[in-house]
C-alpha atoms as a PDB file:
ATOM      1  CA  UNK A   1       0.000   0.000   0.000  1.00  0.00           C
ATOM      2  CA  UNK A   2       1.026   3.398  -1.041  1.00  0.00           C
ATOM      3  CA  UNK A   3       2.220   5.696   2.213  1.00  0.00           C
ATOM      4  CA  UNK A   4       2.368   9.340   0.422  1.00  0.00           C
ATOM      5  CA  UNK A   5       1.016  11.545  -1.967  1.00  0.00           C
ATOM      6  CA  UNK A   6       3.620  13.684  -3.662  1.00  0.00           C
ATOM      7  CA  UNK A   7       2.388  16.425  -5.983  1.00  0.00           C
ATOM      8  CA  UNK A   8       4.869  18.476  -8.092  1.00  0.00           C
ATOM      9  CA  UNK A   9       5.044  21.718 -10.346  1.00  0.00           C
ATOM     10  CA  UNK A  10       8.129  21.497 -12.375  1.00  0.00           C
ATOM     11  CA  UNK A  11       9.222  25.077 -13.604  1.00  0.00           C
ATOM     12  CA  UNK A  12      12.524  24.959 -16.003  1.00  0.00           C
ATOM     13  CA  UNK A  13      14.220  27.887 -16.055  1.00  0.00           C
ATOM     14  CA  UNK A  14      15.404  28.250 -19.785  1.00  0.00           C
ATOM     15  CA  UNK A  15      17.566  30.209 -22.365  1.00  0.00           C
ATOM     16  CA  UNK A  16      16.158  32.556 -24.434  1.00  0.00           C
ATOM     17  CA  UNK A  17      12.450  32.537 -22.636  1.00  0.00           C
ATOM     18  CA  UNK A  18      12.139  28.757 -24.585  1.00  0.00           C
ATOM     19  CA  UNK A  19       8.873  27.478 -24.441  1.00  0.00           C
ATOM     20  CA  UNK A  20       8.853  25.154 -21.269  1.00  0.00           C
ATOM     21  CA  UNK A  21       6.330  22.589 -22.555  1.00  0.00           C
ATOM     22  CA  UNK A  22       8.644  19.927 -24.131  1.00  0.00           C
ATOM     23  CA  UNK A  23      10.706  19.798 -20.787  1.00  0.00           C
ATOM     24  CA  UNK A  24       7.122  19.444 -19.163  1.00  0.00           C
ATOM     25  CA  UNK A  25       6.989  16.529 -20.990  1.00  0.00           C
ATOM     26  CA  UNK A  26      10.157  14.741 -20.227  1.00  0.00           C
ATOM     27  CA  UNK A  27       9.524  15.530 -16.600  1.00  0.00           C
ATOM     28  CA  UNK A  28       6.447  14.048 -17.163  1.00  0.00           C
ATOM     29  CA  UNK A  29       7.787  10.943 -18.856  1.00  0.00           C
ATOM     30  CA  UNK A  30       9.884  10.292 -16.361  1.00  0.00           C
ATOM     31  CA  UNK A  31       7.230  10.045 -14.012  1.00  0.00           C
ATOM     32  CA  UNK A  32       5.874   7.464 -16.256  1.00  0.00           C
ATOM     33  CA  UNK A  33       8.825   5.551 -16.700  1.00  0.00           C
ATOM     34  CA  UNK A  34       8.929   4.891 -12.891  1.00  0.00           C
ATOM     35  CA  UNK A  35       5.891   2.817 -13.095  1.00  0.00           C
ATOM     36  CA  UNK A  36       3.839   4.984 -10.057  1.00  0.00           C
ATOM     37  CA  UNK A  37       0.368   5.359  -9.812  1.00  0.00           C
ATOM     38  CA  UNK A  38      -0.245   9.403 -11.516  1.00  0.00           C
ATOM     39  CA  UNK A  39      -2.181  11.915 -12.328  1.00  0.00           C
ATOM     40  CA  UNK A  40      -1.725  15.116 -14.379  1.00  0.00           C
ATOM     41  CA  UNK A  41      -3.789  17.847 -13.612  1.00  0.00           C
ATOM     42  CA  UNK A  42      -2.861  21.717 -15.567  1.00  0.00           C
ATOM     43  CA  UNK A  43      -1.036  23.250 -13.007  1.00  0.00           C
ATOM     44  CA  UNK A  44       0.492  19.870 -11.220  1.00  0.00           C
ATOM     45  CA  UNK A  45       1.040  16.293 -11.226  1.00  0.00           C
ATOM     46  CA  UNK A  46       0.553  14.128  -8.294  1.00  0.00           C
ATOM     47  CA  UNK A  47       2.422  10.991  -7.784  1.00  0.00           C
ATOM     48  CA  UNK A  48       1.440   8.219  -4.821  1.00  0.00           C
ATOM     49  CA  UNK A  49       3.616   5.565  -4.308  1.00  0.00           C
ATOM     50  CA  UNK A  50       6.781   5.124  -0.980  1.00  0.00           C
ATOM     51  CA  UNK A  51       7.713   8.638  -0.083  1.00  0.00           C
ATOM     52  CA  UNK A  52      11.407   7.827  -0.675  1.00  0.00           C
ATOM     53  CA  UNK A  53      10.821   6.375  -3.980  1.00  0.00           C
ATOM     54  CA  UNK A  54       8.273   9.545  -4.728  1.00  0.00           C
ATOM     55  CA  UNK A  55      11.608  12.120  -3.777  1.00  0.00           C
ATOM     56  CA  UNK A  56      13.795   9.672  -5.732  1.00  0.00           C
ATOM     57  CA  UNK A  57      11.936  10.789  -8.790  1.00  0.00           C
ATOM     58  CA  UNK A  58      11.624  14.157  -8.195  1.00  0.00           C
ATOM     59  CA  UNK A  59      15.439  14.038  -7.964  1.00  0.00           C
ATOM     60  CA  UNK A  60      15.562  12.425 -11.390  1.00  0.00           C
ATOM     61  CA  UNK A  61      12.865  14.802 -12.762  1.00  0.00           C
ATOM     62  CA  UNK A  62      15.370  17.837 -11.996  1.00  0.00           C
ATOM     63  CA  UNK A  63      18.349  16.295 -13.257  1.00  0.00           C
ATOM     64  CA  UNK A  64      16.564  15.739 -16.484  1.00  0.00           C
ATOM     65  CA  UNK A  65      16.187  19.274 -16.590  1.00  0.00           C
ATOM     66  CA  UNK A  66      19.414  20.135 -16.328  1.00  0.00           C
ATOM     67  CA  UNK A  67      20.390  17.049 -18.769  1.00  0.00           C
ATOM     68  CA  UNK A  68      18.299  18.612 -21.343  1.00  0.00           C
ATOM     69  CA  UNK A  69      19.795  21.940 -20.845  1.00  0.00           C
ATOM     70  CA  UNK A  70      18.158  24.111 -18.557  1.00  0.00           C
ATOM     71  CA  UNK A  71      20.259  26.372 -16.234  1.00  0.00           C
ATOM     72  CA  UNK A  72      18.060  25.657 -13.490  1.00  0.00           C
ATOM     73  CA  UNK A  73      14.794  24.468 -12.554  1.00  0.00           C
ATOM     74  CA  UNK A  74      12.288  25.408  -9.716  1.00  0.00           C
ATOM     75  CA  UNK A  75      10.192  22.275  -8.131  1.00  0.00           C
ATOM     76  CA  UNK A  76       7.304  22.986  -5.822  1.00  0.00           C
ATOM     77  CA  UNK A  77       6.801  20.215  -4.209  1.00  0.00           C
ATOM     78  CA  UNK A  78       3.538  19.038  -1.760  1.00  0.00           C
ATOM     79  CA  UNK A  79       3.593  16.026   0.379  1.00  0.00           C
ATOM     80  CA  UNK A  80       0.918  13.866   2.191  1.00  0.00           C
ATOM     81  CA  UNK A  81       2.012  10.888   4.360  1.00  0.00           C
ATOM     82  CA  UNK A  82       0.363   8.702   5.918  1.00  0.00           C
ATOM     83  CA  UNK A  83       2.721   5.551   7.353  1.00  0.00           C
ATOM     84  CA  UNK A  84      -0.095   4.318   9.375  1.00  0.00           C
ATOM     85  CA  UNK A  85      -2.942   4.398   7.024  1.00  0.00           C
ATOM     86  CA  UNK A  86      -1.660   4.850   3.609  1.00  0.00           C
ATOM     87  CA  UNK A  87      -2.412   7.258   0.996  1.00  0.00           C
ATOM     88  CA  UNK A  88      -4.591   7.288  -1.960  1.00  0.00           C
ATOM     89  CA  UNK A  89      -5.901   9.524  -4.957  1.00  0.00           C
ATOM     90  CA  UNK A  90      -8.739   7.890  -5.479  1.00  0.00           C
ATOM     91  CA  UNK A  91      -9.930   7.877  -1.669  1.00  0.00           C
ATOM     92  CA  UNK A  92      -9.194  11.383  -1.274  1.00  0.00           C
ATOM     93  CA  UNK A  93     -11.394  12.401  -4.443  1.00  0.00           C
ATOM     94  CA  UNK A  94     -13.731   9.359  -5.152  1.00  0.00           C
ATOM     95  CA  UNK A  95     -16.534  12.237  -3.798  1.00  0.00           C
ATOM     96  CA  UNK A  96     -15.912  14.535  -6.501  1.00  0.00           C
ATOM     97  CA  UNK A  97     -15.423  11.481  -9.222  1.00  0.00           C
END
C-alpha cells in the first residue's frame, strides 16, 4: 500500500524565454517511466507511491532538466504521508469522481 502523496510543479528555467512545454513533458515521462500510480492535472502532477521512492523521482525529474539543458529548474513540491494508514488519490477524491 502506497504511504504518500507527492504532488509536483516542475518550472525549467530556460535560455532565451524557450517554451517550457517539451521539458514538461520529459519531466512528465519520467514520471511514467517509474511505473507509479499518476495523475496530471494543468497546473500539477501528483504521484502516490513510498515517499522515498516519490523524492527519488523528483530528484531524477530535476536532473533531467538540467540534462536537457536548462540552467536551473524550480520544483514545488507538496507532500501527504500517511505511514499508518496509507495514501490514496482515489480515496481522497472518489466524492468529486
Amino acid at each position: 500500500m502506497a504511504n504518500a502523496l507527492l504532488s509536483i510543479q516542475i518550472i525549467p528555467k530556460t535560455l532565451k524565454y524557450d517554451d517550457v512545454i517539451p521539458y514538461v513533458d520529459r519531466a512528465i515521462a519520467v514520471i511514467n517511466a517509474s511505473e507509479v500510480k499518476y495523475r496530471v492535472a494543468p497546473l500539477e502532477t501528483t504521484m502516490e507511491g513510498e515517499l522515498g521512492q516519490l523524492l527519488d523521482i523528483v530528484k531524477v525529474m530535476n536532473e533531467a532538466m538540467i540534462d536537457d539543458g536548462c540552467p536551473a529548474v524550480i520544483s514545488q513540491v507538496k507532500i501527504f504521508y500517511n505511514p499508518t494508514h496509507g495514501a490514496s488519490m482515489d480515496k481522497l477524491t472518489e466524492k468529486y469522481d
